[in-house]
PDB file of N, CA and C in Angstrom:
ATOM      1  N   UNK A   1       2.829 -24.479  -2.846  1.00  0.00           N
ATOM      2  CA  UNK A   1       1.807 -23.911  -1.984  1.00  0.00           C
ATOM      3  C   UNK A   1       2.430 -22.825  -1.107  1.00  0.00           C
ATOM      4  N   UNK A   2       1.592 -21.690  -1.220  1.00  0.00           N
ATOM      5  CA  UNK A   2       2.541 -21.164  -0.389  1.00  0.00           C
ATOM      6  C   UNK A   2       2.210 -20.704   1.513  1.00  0.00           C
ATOM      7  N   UNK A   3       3.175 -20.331   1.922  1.00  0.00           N
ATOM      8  CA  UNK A   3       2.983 -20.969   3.650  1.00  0.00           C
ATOM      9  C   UNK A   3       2.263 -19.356   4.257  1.00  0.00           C
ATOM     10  N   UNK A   4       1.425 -19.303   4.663  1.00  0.00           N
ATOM     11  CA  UNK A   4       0.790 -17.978   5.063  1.00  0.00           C
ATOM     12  C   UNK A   4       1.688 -18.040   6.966  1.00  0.00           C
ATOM     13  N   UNK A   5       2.319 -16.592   7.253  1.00  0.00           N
ATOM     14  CA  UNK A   5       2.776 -16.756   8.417  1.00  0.00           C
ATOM     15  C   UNK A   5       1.572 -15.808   9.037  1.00  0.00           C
ATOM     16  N   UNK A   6       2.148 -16.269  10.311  1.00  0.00           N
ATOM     17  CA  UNK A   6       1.576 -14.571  11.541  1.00  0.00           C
ATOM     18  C   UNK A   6       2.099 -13.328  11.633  1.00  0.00           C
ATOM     19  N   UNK A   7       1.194 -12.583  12.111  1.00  0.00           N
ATOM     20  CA  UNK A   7       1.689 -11.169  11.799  1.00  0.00           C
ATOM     21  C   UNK A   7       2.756 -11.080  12.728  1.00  0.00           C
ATOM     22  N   UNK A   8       2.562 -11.888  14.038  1.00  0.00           N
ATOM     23  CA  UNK A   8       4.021 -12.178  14.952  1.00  0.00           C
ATOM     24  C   UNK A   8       5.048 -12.182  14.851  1.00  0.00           C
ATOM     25  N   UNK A   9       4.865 -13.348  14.076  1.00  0.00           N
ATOM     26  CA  UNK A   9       6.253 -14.501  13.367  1.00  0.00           C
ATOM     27  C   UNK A   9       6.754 -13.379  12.444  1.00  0.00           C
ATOM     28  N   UNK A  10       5.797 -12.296  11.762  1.00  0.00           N
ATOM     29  CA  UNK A  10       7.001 -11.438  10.806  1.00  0.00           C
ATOM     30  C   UNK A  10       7.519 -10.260  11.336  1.00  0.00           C
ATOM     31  N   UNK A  11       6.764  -9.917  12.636  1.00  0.00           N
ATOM     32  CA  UNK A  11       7.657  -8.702  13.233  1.00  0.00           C
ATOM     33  C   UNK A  11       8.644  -9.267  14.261  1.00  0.00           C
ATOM     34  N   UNK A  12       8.603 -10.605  14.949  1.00  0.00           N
ATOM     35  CA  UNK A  12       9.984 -10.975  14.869  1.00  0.00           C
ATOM     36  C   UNK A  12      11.041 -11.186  14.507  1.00  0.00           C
ATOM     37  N   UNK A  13      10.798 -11.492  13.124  1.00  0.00           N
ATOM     38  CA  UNK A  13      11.724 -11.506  12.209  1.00  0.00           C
ATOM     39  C   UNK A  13      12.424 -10.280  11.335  1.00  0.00           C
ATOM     40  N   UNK A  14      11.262  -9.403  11.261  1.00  0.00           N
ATOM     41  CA  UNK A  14      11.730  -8.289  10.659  1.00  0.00           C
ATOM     42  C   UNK A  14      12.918  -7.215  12.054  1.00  0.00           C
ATOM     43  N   UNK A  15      12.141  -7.541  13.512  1.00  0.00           N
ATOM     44  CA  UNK A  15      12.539  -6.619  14.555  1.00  0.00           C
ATOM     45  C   UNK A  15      14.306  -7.242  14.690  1.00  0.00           C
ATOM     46  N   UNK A  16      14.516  -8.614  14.327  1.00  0.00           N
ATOM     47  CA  UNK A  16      15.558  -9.201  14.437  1.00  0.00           C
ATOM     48  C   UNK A  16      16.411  -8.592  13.175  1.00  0.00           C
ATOM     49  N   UNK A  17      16.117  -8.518  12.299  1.00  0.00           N
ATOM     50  CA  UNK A  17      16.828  -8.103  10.644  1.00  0.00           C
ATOM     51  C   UNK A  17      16.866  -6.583  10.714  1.00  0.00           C
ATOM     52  N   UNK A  18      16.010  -6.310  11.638  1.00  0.00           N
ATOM     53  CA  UNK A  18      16.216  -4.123  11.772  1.00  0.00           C
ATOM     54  C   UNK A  18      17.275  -4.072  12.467  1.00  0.00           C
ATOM     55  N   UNK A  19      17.943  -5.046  13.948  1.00  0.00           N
ATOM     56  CA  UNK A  19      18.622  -4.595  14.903  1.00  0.00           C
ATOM     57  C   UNK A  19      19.945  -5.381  14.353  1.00  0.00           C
ATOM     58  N   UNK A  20      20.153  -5.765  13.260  1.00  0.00           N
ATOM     59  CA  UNK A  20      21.543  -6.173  12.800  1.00  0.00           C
ATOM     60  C   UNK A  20      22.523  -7.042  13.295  1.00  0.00           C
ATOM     61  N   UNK A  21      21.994  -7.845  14.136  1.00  0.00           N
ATOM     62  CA  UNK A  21      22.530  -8.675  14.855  1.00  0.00           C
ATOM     63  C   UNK A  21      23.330  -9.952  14.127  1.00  0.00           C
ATOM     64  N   UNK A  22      22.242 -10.242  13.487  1.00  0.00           N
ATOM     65  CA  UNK A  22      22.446 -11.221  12.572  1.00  0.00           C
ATOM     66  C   UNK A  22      22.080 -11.089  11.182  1.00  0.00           C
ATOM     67  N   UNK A  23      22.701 -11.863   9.635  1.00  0.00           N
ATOM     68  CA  UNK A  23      22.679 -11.240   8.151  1.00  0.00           C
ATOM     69  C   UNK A  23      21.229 -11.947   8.492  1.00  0.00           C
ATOM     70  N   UNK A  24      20.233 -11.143   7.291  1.00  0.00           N
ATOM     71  CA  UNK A  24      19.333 -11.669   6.755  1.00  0.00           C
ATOM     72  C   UNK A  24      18.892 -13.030   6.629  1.00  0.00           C
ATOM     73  N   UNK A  25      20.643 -13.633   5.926  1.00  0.00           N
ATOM     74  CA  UNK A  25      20.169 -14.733   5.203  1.00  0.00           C
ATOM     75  C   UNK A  25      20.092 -15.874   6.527  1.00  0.00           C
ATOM     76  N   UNK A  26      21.155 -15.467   7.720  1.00  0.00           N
ATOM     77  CA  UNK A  26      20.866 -16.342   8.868  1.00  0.00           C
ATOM     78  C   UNK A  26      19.481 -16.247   9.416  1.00  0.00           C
ATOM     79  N   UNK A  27      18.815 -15.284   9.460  1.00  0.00           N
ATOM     80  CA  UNK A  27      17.557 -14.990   9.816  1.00  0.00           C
ATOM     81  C   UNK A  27      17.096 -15.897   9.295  1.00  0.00           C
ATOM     82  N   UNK A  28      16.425 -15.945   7.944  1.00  0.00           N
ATOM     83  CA  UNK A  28      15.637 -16.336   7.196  1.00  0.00           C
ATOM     84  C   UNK A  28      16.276 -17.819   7.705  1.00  0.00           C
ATOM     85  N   UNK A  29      17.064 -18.451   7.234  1.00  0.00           N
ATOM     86  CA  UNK A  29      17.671 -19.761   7.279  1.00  0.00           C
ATOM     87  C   UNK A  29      17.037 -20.266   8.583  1.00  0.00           C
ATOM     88  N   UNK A  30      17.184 -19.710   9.737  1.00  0.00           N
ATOM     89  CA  UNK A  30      16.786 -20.672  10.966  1.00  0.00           C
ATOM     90  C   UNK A  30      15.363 -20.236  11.572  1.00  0.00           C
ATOM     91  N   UNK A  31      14.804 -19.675  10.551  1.00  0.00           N
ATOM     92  CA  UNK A  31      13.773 -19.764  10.365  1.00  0.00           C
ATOM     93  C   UNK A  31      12.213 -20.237   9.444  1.00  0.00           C
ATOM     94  N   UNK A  32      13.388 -20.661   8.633  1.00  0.00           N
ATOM     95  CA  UNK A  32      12.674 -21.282   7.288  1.00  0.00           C
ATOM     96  C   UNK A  32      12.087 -20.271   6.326  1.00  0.00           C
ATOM     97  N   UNK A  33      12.145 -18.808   6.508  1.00  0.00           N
ATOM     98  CA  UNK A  33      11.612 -18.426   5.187  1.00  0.00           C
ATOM     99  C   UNK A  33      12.532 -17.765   3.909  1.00  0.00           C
ATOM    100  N   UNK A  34      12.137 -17.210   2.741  1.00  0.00           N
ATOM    101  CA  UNK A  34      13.519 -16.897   2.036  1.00  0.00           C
ATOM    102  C   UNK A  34      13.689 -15.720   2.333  1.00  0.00           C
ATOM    103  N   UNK A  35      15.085 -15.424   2.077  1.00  0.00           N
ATOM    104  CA  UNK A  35      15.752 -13.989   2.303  1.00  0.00           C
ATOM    105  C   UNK A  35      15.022 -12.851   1.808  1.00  0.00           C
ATOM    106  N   UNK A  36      14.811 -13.323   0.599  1.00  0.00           N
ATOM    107  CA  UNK A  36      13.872 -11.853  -0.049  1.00  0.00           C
ATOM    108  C   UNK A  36      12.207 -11.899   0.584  1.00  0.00           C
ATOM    109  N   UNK A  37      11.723 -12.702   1.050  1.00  0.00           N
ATOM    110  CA  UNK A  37      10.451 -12.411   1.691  1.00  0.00           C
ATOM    111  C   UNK A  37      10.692 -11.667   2.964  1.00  0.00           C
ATOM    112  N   UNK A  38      11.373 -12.250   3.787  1.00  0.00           N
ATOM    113  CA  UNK A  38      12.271 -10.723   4.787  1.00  0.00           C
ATOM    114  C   UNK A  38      12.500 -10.027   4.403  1.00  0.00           C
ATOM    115  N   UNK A  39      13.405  -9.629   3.607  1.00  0.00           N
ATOM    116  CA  UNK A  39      13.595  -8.396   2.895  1.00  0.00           C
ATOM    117  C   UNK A  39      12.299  -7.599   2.928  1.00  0.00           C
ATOM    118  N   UNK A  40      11.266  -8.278   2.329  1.00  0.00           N
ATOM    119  CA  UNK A  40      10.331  -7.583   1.425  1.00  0.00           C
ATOM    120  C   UNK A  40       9.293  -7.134   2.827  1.00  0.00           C
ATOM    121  N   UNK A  41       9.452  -7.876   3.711  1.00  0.00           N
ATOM    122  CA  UNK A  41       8.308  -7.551   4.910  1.00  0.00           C
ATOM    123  C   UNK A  41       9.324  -6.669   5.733  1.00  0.00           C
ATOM    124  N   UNK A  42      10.946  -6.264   5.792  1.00  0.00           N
ATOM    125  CA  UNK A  42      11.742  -5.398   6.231  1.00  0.00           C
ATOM    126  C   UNK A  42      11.294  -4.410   5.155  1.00  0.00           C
ATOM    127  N   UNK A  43      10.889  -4.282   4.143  1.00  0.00           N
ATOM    128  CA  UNK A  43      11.011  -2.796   3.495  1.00  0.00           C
ATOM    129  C   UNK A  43       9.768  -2.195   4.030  1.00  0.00           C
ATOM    130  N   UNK A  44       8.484  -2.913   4.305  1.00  0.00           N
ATOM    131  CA  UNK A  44       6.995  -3.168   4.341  1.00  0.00           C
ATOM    132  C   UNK A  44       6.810  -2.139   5.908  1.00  0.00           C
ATOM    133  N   UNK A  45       7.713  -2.966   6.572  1.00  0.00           N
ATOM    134  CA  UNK A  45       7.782  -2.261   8.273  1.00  0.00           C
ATOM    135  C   UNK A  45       8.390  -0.606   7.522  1.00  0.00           C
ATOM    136  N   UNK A  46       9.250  -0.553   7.316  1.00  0.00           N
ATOM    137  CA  UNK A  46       9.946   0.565   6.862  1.00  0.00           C
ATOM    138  C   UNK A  46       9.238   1.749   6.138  1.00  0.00           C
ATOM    139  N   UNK A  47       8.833   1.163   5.397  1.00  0.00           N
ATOM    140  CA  UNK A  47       7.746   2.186   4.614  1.00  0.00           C
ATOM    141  C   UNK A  47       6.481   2.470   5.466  1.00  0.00           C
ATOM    142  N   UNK A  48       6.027   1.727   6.182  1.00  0.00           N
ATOM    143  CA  UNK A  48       4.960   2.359   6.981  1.00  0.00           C
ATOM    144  C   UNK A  48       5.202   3.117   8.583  1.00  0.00           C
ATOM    145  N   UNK A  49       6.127   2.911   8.769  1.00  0.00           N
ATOM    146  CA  UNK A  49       6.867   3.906   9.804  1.00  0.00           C
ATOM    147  C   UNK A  49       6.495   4.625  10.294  1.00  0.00           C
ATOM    148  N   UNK A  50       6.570   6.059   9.494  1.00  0.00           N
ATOM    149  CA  UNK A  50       6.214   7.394   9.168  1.00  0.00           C
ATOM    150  C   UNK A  50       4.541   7.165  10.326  1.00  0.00           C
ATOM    151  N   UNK A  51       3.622   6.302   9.645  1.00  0.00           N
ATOM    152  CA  UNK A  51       2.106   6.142   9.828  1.00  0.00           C
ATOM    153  C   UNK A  51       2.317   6.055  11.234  1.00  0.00           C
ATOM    154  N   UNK A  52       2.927   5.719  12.325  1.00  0.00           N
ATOM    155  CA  UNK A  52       3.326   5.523  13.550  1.00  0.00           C
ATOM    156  C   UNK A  52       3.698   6.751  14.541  1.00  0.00           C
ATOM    157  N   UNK A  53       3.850   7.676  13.787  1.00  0.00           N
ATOM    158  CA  UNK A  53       3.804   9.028  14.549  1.00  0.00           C
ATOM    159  C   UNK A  53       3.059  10.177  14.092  1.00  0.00           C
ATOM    160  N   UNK A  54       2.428   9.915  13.110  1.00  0.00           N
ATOM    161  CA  UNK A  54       1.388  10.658  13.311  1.00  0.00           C
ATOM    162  C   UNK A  54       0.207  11.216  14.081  1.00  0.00           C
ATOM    163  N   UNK A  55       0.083  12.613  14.601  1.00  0.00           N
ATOM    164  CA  UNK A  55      -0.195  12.776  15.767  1.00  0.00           C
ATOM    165  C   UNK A  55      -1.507  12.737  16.171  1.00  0.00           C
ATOM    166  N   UNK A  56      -2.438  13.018  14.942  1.00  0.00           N
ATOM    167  CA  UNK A  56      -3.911  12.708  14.972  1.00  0.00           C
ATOM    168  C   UNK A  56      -3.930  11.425  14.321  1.00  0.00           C
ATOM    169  N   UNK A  57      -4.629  10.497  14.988  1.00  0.00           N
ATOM    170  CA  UNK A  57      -4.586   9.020  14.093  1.00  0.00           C
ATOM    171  C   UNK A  57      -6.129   9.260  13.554  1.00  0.00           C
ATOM    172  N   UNK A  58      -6.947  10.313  13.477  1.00  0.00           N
ATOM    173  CA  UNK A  58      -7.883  10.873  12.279  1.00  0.00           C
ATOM    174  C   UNK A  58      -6.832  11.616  11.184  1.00  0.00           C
ATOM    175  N   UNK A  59      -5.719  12.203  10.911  1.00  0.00           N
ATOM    176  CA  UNK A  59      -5.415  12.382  10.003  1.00  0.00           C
ATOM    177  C   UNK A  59      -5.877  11.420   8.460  1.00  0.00           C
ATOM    178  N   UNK A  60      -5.239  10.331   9.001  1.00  0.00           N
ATOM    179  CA  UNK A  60      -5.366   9.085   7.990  1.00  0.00           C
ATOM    180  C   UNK A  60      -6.832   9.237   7.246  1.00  0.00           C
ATOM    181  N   UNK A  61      -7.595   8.972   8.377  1.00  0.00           N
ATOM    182  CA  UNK A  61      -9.412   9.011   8.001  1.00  0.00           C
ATOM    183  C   UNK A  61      -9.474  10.024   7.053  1.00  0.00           C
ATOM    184  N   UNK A  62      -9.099  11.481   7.420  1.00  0.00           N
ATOM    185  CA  UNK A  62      -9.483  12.881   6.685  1.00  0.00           C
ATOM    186  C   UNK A  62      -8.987  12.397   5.564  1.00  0.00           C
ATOM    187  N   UNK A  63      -7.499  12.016   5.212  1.00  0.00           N
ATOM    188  CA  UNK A  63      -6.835  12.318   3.677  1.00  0.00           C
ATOM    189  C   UNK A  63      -7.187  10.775   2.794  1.00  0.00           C
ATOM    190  N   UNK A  64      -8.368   9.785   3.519  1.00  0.00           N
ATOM    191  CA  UNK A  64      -8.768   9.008   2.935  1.00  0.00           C
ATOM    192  C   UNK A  64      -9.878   9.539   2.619  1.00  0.00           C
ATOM    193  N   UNK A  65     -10.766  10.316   2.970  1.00  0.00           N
ATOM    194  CA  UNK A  65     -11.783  10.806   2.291  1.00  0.00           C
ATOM    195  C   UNK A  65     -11.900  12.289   1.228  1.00  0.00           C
ATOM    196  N   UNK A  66     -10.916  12.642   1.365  1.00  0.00           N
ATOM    197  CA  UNK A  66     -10.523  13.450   0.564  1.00  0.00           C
ATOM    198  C   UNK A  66      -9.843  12.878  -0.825  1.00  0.00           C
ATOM    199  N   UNK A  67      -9.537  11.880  -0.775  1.00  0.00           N
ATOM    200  CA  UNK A  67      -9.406  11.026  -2.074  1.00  0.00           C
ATOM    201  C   UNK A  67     -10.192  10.624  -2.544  1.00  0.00           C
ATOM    202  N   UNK A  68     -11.382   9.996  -1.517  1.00  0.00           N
ATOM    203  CA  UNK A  68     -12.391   9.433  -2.002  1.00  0.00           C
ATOM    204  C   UNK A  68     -13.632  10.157  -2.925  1.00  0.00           C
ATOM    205  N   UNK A  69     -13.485  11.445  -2.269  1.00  0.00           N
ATOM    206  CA  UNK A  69     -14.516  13.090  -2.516  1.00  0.00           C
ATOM    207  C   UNK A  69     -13.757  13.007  -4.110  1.00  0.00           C
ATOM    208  N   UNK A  70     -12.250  13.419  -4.122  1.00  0.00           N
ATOM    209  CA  UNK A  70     -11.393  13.557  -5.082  1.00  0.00           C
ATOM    210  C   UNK A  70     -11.764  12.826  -6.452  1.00  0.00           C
ATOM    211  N   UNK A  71     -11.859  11.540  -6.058  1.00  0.00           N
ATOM    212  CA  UNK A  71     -11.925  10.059  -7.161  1.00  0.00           C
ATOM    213  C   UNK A  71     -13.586  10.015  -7.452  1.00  0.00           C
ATOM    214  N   UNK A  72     -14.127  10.715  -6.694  1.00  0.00           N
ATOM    215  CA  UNK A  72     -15.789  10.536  -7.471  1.00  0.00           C
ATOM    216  C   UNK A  72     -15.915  12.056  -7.606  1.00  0.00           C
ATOM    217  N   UNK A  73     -15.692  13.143  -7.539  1.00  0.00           N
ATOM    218  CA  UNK A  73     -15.316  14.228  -8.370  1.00  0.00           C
ATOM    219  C   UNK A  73     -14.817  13.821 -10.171  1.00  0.00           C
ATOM    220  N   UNK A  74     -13.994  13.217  -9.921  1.00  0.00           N
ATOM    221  CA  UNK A  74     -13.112  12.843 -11.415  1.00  0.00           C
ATOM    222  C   UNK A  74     -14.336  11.945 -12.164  1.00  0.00           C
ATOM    223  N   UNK A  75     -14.585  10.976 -11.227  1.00  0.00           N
ATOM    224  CA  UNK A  75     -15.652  10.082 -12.473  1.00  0.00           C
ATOM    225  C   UNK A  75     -16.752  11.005 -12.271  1.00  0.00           C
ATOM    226  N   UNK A  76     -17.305  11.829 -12.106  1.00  0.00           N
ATOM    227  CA  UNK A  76     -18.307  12.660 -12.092  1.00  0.00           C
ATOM    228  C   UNK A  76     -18.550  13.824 -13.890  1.00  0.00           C
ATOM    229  N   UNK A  77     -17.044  14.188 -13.526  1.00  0.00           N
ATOM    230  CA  UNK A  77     -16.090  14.802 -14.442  1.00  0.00           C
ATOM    231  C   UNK A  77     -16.306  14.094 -16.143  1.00  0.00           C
ATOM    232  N   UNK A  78     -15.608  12.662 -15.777  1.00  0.00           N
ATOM    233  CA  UNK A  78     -15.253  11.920 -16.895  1.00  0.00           C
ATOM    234  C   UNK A  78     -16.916  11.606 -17.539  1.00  0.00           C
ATOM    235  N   UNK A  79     -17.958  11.154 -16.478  1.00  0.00           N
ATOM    236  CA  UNK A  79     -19.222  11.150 -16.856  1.00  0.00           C
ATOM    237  C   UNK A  79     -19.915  12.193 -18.377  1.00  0.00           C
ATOM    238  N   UNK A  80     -19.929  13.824 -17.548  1.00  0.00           N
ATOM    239  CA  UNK A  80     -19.993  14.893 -18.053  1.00  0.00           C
ATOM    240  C   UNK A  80     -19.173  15.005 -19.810  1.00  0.00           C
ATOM    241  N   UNK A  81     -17.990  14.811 -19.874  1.00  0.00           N
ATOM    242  CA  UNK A  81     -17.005  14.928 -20.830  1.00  0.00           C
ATOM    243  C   UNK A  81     -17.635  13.760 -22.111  1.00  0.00           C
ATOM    244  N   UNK A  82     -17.682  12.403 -21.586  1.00  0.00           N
ATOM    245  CA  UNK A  82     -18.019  11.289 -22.257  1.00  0.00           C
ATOM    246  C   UNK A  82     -19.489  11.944 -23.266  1.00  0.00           C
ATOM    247  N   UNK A  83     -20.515  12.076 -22.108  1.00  0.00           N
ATOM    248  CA  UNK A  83     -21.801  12.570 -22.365  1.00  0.00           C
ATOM    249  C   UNK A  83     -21.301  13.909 -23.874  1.00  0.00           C
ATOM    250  N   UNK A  84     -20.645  14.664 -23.149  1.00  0.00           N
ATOM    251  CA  UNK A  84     -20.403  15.680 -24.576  1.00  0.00           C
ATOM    252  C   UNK A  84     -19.682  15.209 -25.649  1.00  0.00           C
ATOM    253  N   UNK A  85     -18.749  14.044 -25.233  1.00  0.00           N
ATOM    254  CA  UNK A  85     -18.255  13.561 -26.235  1.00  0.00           C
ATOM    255  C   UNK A  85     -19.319  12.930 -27.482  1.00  0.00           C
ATOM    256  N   UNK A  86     -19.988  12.273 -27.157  1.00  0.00           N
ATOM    257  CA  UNK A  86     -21.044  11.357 -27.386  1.00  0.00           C
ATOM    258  C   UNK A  86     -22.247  12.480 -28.585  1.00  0.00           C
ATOM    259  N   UNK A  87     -22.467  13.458 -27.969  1.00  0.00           N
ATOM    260  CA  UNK A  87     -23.152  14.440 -28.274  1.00  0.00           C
ATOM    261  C   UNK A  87     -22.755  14.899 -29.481  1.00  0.00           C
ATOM    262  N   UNK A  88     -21.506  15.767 -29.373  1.00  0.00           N
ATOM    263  CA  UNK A  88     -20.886  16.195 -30.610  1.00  0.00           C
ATOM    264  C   UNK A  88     -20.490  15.782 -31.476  1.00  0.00           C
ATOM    265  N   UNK A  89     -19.968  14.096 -31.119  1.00  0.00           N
ATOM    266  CA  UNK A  89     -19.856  13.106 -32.221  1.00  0.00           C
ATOM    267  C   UNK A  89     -21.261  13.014 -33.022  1.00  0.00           C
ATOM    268  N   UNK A  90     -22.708  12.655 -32.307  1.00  0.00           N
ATOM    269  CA  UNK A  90     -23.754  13.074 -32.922  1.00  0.00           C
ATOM    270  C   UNK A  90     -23.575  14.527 -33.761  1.00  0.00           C
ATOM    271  N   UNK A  91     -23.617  15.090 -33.367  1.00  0.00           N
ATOM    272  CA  UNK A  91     -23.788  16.783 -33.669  1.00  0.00           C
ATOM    273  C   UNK A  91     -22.878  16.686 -35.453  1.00  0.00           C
ATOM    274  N   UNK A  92     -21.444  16.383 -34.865  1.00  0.00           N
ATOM    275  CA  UNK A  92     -20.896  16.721 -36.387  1.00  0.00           C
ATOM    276  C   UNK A  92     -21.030  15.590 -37.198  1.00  0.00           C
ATOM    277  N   UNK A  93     -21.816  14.681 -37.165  1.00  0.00           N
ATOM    278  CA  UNK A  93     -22.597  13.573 -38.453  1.00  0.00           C
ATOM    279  C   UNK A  93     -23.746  13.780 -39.332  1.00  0.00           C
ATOM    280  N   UNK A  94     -24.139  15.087 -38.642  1.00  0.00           N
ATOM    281  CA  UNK A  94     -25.575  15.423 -38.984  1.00  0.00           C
ATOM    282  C   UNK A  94     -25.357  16.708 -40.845  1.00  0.00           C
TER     283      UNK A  94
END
């Protein structure tokens, strides 16, 4: 089964495993979880970083809807293409 933590409990742990005080594996150990799930919530903090200084926190919003515009553009696209596909397959049977 597996043990769902708090979002607390993992930025303590991760804030403890960033400042090098102590290895990982002591971390994890006197805390009960495994090394590589720290690890994996230390890479997690790490990779989202960046998102933390960004200076308009609408940036995010804009370049999520611009994917979104983007990704129903494309199936819009793929719609159109299918439809002619469909067509001309008719067309050259005839």
């Amino acid at each position: 089964m597996k043990k769902k933590h708090e979002a607390e409990f993992k930025a303590k742990l991760v804030l403890e495993a960033i400042q090098e005080q102590k290895t990982i594996n002591q971390i994890a150990s006197e805390n009960g979880v495994h090394p590589n799930l720290l690890n994996r919530w230390k890479a997690d903090v790490i990779k989202g970083l960046p998102q933390l200084f960004l200076k308009d926190a609408g940036e995010i919003e804009k370049q999520r809807q611009v994917y979104e515009r983007k990704i129903n553009e494309l199936y819009t696209q793929i719609g159109k293409l299918t439809t002619e596909l469909e067509w001309l397959k008719k067309k050259s049977m005839r």
